[in-house]
C-alpha atoms as a PDB file:
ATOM      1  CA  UNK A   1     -32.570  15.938 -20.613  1.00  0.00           C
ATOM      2  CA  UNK A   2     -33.890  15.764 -16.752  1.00  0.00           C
ATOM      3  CA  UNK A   3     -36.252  18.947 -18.316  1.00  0.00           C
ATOM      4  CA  UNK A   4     -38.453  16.764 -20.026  1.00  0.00           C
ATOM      5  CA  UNK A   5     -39.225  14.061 -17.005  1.00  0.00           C
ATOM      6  CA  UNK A   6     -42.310  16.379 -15.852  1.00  0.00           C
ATOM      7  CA  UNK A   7     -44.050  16.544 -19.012  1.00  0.00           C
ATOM      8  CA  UNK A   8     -46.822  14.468 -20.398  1.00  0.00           C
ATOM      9  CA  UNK A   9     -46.583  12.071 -23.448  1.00  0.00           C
ATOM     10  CA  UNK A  10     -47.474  13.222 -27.120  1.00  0.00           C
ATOM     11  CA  UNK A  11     -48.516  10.228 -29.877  1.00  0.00           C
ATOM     12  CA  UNK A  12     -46.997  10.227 -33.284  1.00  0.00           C
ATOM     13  CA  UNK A  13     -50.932  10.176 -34.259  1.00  0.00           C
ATOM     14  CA  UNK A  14     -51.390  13.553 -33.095  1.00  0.00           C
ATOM     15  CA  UNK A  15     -48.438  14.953 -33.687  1.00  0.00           C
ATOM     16  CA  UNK A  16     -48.687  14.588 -37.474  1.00  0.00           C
ATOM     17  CA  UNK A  17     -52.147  15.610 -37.054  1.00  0.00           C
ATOM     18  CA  UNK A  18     -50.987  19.210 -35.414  1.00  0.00           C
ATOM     19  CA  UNK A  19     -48.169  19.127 -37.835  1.00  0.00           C
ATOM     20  CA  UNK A  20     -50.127  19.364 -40.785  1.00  0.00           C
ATOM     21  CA  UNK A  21     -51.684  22.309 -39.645  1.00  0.00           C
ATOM     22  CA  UNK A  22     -48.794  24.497 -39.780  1.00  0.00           C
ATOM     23  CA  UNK A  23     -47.621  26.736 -42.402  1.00  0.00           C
ATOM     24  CA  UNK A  24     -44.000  26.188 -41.423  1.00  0.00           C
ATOM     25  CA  UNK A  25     -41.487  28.837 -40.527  1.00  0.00           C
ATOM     26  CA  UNK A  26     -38.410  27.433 -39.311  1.00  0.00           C
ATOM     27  CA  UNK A  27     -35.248  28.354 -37.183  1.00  0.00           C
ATOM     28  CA  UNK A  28     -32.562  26.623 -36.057  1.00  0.00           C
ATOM     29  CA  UNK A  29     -30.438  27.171 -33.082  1.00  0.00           C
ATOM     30  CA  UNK A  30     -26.603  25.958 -32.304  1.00  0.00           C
ATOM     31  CA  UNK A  31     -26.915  25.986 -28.319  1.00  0.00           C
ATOM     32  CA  UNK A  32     -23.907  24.409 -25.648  1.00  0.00           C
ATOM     33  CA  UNK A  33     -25.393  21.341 -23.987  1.00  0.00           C
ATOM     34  CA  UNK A  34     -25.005  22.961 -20.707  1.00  0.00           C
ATOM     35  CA  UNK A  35     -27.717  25.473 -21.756  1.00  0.00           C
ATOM     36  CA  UNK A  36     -30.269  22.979 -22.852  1.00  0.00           C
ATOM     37  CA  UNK A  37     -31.831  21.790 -19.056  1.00  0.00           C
ATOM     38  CA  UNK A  38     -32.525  25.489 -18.131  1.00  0.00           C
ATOM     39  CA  UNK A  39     -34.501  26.215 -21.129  1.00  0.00           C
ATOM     40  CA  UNK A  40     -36.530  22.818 -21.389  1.00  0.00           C
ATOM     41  CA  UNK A  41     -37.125  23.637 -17.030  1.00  0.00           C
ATOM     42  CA  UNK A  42     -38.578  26.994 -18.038  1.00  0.00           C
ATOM     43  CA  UNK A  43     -41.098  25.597 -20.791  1.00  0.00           C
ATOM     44  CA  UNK A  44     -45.080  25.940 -20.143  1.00  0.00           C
ATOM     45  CA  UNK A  45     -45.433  22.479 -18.611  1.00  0.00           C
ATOM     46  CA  UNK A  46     -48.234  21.590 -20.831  1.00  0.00           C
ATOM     47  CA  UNK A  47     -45.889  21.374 -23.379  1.00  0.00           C
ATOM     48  CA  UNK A  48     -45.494  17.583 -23.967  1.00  0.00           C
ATOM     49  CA  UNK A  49     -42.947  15.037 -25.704  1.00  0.00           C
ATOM     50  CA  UNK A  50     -43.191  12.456 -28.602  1.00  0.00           C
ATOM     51  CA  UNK A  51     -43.385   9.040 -26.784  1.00  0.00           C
ATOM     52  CA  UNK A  52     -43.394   5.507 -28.522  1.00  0.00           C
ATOM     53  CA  UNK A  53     -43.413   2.105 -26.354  1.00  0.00           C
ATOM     54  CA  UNK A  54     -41.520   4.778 -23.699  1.00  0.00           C
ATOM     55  CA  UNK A  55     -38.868   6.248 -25.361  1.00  0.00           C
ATOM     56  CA  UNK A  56     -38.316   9.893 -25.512  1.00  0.00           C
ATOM     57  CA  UNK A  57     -35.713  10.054 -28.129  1.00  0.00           C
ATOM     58  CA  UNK A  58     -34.724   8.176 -31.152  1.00  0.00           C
ATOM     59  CA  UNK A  59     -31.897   7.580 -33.063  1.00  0.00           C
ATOM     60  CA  UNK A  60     -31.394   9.285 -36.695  1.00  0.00           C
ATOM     61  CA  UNK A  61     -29.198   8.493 -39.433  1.00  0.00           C
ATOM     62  CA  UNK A  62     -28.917  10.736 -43.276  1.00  0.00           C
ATOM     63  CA  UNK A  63     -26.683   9.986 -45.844  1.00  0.00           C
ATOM     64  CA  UNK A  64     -26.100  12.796 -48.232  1.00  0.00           C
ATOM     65  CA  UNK A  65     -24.980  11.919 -51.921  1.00  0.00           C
ATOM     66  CA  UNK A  66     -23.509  14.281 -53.827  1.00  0.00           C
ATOM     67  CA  UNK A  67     -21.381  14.543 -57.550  1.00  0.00           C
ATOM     68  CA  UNK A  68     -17.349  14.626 -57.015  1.00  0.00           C
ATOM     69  CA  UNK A  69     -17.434  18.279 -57.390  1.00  0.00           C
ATOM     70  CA  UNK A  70     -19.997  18.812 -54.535  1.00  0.00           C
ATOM     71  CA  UNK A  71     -22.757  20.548 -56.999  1.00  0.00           C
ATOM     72  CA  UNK A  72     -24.938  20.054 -54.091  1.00  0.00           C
ATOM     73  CA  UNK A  73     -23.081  21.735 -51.704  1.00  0.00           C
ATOM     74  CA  UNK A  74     -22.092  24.282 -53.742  1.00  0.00           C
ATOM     75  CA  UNK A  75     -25.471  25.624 -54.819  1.00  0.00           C
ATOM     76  CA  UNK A  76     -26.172  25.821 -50.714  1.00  0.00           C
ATOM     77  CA  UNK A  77     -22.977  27.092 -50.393  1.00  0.00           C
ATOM     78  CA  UNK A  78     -23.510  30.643 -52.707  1.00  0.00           C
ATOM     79  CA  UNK A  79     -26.575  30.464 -51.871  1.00  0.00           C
ATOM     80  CA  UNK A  80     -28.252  30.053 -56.032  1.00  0.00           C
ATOM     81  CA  UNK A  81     -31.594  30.071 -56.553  1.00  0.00           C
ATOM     82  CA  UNK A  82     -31.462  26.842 -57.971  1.00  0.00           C
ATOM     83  CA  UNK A  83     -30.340  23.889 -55.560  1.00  0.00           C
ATOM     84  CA  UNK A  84     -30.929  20.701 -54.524  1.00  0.00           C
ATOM     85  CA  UNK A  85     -30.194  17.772 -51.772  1.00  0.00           C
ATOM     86  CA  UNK A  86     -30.652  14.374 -51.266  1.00  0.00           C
ATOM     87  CA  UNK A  87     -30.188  11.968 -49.055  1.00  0.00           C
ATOM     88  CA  UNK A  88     -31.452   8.790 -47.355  1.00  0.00           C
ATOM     89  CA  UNK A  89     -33.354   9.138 -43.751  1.00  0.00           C
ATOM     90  CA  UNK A  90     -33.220   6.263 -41.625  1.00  0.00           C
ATOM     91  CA  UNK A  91     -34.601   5.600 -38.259  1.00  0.00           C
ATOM     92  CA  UNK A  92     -32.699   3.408 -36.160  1.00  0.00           C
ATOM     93  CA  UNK A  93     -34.864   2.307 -33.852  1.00  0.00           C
ATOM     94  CA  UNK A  94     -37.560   1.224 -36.119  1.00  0.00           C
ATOM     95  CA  UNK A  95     -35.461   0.280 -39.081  1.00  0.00           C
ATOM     96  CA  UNK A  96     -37.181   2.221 -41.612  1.00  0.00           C
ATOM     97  CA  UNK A  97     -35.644   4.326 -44.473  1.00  0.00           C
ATOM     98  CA  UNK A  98     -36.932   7.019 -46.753  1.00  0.00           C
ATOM     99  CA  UNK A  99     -35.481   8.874 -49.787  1.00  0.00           C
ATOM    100  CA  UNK A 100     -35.716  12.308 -49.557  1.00  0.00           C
ATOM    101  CA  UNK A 101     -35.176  14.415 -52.897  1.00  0.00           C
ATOM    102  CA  UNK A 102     -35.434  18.638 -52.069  1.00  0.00           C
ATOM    103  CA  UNK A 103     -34.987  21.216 -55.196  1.00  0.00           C
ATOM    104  CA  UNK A 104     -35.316  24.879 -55.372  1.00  0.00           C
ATOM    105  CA  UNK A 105     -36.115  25.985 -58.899  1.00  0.00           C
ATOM    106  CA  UNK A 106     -35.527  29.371 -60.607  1.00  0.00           C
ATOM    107  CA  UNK A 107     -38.795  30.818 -58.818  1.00  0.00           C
ATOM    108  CA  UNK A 108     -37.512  29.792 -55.499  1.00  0.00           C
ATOM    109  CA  UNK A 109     -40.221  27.920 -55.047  1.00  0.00           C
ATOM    110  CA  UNK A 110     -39.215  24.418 -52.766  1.00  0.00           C
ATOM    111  CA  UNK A 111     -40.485  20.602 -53.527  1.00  0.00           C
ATOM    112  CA  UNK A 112     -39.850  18.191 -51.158  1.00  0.00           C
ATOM    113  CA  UNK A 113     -40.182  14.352 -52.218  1.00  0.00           C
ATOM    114  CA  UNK A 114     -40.178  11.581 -49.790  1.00  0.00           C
ATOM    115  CA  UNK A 115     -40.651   7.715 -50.485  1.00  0.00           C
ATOM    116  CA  UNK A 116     -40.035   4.509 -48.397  1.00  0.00           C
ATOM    117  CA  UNK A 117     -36.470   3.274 -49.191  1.00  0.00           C
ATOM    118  CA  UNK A 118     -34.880  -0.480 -48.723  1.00  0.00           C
ATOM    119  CA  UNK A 119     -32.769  -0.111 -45.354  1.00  0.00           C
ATOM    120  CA  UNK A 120     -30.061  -2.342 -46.115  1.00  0.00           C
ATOM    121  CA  UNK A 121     -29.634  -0.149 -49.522  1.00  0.00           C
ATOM    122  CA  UNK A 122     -29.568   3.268 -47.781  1.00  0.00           C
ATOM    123  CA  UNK A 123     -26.075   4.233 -48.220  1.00  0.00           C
ATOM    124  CA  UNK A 124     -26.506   3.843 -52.102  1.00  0.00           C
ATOM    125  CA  UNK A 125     -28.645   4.919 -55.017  1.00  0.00           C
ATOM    126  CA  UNK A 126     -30.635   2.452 -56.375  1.00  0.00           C
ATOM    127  CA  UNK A 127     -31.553   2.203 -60.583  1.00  0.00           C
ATOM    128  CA  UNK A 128     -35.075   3.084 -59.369  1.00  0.00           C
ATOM    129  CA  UNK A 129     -34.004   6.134 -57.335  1.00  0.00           C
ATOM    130  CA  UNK A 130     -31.617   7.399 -59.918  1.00  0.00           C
ATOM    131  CA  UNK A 131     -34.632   7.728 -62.096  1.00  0.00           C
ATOM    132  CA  UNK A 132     -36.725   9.472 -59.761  1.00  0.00           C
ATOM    133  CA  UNK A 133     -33.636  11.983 -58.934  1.00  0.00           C
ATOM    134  CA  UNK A 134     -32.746  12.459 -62.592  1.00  0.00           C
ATOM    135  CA  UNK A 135     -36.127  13.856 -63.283  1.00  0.00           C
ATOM    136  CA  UNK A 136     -35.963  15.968 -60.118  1.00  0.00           C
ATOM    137  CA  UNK A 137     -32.872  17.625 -61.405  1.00  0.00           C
ATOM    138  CA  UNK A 138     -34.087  18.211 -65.076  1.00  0.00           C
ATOM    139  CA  UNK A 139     -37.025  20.116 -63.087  1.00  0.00           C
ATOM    140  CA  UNK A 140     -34.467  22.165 -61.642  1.00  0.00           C
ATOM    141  CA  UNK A 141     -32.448  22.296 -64.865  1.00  0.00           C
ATOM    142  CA  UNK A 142     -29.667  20.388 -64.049  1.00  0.00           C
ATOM    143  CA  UNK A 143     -28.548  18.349 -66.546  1.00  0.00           C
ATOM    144  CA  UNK A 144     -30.433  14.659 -65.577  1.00  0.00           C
ATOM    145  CA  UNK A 145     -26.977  12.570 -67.152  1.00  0.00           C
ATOM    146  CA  UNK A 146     -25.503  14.194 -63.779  1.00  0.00           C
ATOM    147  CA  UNK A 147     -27.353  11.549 -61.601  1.00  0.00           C
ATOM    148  CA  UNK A 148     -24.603   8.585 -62.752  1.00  0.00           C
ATOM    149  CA  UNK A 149     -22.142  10.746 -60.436  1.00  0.00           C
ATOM    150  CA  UNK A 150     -23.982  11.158 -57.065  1.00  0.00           C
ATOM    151  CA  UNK A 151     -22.475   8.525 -54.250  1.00  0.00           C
ATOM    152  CA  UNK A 152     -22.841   8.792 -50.646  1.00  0.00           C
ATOM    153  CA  UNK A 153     -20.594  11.789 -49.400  1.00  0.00           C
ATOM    154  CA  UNK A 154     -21.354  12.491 -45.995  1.00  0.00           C
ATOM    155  CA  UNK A 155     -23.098  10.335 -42.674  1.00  0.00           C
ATOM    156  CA  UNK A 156     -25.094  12.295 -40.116  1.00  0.00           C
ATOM    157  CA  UNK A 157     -26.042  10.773 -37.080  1.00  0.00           C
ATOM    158  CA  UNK A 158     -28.212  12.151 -33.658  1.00  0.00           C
ATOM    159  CA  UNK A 159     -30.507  11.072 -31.394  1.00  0.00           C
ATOM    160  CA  UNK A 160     -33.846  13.342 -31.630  1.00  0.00           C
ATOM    161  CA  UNK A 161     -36.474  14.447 -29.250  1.00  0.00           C
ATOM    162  CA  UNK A 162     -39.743  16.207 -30.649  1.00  0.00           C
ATOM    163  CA  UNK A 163     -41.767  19.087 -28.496  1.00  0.00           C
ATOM    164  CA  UNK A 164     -44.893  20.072 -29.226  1.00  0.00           C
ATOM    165  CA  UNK A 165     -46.141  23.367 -27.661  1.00  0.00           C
ATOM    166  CA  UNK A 166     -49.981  23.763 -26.031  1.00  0.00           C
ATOM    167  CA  UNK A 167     -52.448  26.258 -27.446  1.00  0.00           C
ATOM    168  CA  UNK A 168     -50.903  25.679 -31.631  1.00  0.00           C
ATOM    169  CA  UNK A 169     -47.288  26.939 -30.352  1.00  0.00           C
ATOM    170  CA  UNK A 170     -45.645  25.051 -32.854  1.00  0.00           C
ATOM    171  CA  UNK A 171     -43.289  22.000 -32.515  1.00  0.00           C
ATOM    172  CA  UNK A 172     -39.948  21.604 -31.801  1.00  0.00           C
ATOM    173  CA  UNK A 173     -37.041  19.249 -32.205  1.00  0.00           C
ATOM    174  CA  UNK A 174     -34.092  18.891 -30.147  1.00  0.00           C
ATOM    175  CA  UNK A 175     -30.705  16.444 -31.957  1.00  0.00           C
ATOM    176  CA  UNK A 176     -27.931  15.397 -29.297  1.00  0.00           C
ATOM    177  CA  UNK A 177     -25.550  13.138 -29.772  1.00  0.00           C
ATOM    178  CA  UNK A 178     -24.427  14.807 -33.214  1.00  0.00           C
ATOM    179  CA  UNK A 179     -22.181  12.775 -35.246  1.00  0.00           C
ATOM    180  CA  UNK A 180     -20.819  13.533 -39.145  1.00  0.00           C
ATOM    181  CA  UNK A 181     -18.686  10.408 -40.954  1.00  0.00           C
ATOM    182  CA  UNK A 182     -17.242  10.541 -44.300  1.00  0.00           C
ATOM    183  CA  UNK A 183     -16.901   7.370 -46.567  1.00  0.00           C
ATOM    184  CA  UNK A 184     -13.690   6.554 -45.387  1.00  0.00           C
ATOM    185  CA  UNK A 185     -15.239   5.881 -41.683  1.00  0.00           C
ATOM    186  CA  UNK A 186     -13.337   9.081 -40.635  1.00  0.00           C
ATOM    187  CA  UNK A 187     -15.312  11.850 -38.769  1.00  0.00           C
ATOM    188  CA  UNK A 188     -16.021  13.922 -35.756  1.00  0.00           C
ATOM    189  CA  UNK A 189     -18.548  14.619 -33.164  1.00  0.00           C
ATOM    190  CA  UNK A 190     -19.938  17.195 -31.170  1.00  0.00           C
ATOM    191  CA  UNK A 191     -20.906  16.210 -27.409  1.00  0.00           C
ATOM    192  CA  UNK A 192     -21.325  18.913 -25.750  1.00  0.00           C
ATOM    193  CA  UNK A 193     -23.415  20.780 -28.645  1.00  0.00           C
ATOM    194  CA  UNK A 194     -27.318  21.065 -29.359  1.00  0.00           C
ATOM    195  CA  UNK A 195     -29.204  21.779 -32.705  1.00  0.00           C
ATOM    196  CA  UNK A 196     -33.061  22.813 -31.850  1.00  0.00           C
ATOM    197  CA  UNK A 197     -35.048  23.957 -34.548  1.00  0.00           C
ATOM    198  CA  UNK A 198     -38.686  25.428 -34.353  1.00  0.00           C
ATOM    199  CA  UNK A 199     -41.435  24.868 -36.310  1.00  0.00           C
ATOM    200  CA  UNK A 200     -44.384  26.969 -36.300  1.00  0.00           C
ATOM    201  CA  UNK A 201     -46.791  29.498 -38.179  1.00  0.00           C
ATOM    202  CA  UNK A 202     -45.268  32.931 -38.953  1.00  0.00           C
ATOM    203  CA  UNK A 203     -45.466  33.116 -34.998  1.00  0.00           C
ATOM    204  CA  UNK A 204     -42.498  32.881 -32.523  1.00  0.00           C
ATOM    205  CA  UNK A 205     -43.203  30.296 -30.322  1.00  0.00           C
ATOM    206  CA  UNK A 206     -42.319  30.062 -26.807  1.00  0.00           C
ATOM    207  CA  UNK A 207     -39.658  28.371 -27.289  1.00  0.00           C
ATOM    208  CA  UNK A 208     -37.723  31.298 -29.360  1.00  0.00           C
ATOM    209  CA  UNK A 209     -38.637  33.356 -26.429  1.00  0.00           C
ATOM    210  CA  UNK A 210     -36.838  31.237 -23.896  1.00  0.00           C
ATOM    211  CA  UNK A 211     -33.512  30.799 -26.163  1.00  0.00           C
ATOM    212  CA  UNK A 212     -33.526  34.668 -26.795  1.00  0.00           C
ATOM    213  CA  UNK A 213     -33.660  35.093 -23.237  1.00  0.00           C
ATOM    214  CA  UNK A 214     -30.451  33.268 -22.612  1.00  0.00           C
ATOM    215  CA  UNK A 215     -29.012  35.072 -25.779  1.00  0.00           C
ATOM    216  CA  UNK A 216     -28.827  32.362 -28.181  1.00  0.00           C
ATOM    217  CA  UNK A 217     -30.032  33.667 -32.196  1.00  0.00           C
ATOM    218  CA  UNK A 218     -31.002  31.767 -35.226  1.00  0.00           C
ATOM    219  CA  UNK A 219     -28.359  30.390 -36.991  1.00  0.00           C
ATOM    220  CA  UNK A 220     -27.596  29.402 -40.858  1.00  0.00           C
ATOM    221  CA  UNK A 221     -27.017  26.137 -40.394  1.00  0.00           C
ATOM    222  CA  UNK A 222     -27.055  22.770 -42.130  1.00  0.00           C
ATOM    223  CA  UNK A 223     -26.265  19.614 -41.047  1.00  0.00           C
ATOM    224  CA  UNK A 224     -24.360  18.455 -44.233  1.00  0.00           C
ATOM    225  CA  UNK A 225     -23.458  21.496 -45.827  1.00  0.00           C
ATOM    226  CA  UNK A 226     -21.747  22.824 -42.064  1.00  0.00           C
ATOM    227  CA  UNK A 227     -20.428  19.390 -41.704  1.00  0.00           C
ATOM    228  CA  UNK A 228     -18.915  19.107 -45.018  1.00  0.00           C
ATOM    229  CA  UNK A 229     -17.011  22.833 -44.885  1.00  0.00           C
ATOM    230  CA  UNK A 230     -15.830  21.876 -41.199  1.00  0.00           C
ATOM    231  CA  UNK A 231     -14.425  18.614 -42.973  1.00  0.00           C
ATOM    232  CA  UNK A 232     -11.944  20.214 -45.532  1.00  0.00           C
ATOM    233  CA  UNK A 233     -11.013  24.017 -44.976  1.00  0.00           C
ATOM    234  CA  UNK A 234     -10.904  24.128 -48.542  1.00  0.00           C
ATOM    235  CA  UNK A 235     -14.491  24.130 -49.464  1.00  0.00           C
ATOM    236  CA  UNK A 236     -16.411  27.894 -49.320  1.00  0.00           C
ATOM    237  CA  UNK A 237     -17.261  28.205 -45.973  1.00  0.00           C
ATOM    238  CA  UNK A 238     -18.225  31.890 -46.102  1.00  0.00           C
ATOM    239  CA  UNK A 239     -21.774  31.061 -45.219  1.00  0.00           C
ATOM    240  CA  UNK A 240     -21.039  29.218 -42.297  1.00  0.00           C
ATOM    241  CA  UNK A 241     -18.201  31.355 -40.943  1.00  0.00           C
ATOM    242  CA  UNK A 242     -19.398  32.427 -37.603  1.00  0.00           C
ATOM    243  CA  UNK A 243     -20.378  28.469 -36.654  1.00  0.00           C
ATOM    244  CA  UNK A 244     -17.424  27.198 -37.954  1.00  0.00           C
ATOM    245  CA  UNK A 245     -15.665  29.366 -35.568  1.00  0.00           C
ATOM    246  CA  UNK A 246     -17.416  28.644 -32.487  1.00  0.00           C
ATOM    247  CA  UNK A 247     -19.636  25.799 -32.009  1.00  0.00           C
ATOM    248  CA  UNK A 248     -17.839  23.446 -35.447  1.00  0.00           C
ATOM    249  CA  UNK A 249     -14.421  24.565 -34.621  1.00  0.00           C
ATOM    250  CA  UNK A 250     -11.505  22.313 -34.758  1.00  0.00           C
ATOM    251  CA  UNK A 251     -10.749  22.396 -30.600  1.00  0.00           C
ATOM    252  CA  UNK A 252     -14.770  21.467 -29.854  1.00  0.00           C
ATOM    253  CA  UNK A 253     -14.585  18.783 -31.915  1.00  0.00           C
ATOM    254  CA  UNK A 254     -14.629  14.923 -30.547  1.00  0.00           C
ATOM    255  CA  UNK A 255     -12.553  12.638 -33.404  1.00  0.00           C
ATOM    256  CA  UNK A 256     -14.459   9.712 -34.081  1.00  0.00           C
ATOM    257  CA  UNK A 257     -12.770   6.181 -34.050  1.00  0.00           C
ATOM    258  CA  UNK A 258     -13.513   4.918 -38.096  1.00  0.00           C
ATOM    259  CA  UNK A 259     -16.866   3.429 -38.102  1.00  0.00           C
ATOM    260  CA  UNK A 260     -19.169   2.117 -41.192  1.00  0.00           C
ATOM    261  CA  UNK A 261     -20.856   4.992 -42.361  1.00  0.00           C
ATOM    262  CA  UNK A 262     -23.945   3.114 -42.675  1.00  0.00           C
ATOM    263  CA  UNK A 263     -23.629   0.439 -39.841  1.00  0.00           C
END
C-alpha cells in the first residue's frame, strides 16, 4: 500500500485511547485492490497508521463455530432479531488469542464479550468456554444444551492495517490478503479484493467521502456469513446477493491449496 509510506506512525496506546471515544457507526466497503492506492494517496496526510516495532500491517486469523445446521448463520442470514456469533481472534504476529461471544437479543440491543483465549486451543471450544457461551445463548433464548454442537466451521484469514483520521475523524481498517478455509483445509481467496470498514461517530468521515467519490457504497457484508454462502450455493444467500455476484463470485476467486485451518 505505497499510500501509506508518507504518513506518520500511530501507537496502539493512543489508538485505544481515541477509540474509546467513539460512539461507533460502522460501514464496510468491498473495493478492487487496484482502487485502494488512489484513495489512501488522496487522504489528509495527517492521517496516520498503527505502527508496532515497524510494521504497518498484521496478520489476522477467526475461527467461527457454529451447530451442524448453521443456527448462527442462519439468524444473520434472515436477518432475526435474535442472533449470535462466535469465534476465536488470533493475532499472528503476536500469538495472542481471544474469544469473542456477540448476541442480539429480542430488543435488538448488541453485547459483545471478549476474553484472552489459549492459542494452541483456538480452533476448539474449551469446557470453560462452553460454559461461558451456554449462558450467552440462554440470554438470547437459545436453548443453552445447544452449545455441545458448536465446532469450528469456517477459517478467516487477512493481513490488517488500522487508520486513524486527524481532528476525531474516526478510524479505519483496511484487510488484504483475504483468505476463508473450511475444516477440510479446502478454501478460496480473494487477491485482488479489499474490505475497509469505518469507524466513527454518527459522522462520515473522510474516508467515506473519498470511496464515494470513486463510486464505491456500503456494503452488507460479513466475513463468515459471505464466506460461508459463497462456499455452498445451497445456503440462503439472498442477503448477500449483489457481493456474491461481483466481488465473491466463483471466476474472482483464487482456490486455495488444503492448508490447516488453524496452522
Amino acid at each position: 500500500m505505497n499510500g501509506l509510506d508518507r504518513l506518520g506512525a500511530v501507537a496502539l496506546d493512543e489508538l485505544v485511547a481515541e477509540a474509546s471515544l467513539l460512539a461507533r457507526v460502522d460501514r464496510k466497503y468491498v473495493v478492487p485492490r487496484e482502487d485502494l492506492d488512489p484513495v489512501l494517496a488522496a487522504l489528509d496526510p495527517h492521517t496516520r497508521v498503527l505502527e508496532i516495532d515497524g510494521a504497518r500491517d498484521f496478520a489476522y486469523e477467526s475461527v467461527y463455530f457454529d451447530t451442524p445446521d448453521l443456527l448462527s448463520f442462519r439468524m444473520a442470514a434472515q436477518p432475526r432479531r435474535r442472533r449470535f456469533k462466535l469465534r476465536t481472534r488470533s493475532y499472528l504476529d503476536t500469538g495472542s488469542s481471544f474469544l469473542e461471544i456477540k448476541t442480539r437479543g429480542a430488543r435488538g440491543t448488541t453485547v459483545k464479550e471478549r476474553d484472552a483465549y489459549e492459542a494452541s486451543r483456538r480452533a476448539e471450544l474449551t469446557a470453560e468456554a462452553r460454559e461461558d457461551v451456554a449462558a450467552a445463548l440462554e440470554g438470547i433464548g437459545v436453548a443453552p444444551d445447544r452449545v455441545v454442537e458448536l465446532a469450528p466451521t469456517l477459517t478467516t484469514r487477512y493481513r490488517r492495517t488500522t487508520l486513524l483520521a486527524p481532528d476525531g475523524g474516526g478510524r479505519a481498517t483496511i484487510d488484504t490478503g483475504l483468505e476463508w478455509i473450511q475444516p477440510d483445509g479446502s478454501g478460496f481467496a480473494l487477491p485482488e479484493v479489499v474490505i475497509i470498514e469505518t469507524k466513527s461517530a454518527s459522522s462520515v468521515t473522510p474516508l467515506d467521502h473519498l470511496l464515494w467519490r470513486r463510486g464505491r457504497r456500503p456494503a452488507v457484508v460479513s466475513k463468515y456469513a459471505t464466506g460461508l454462502a459463497a462456499l455452498d450455493h445451497n445456503l440462503p444467500r439472498n442477503r448477500w446477493a449483489r457481493l456474491l455476484r461481483g466481488p465473491f463470485a466463483p471466476e474472482r476467486r483464487a482456490r486455495l491449496q488444503r492448508r490447516d485451518p488453524a496452522r
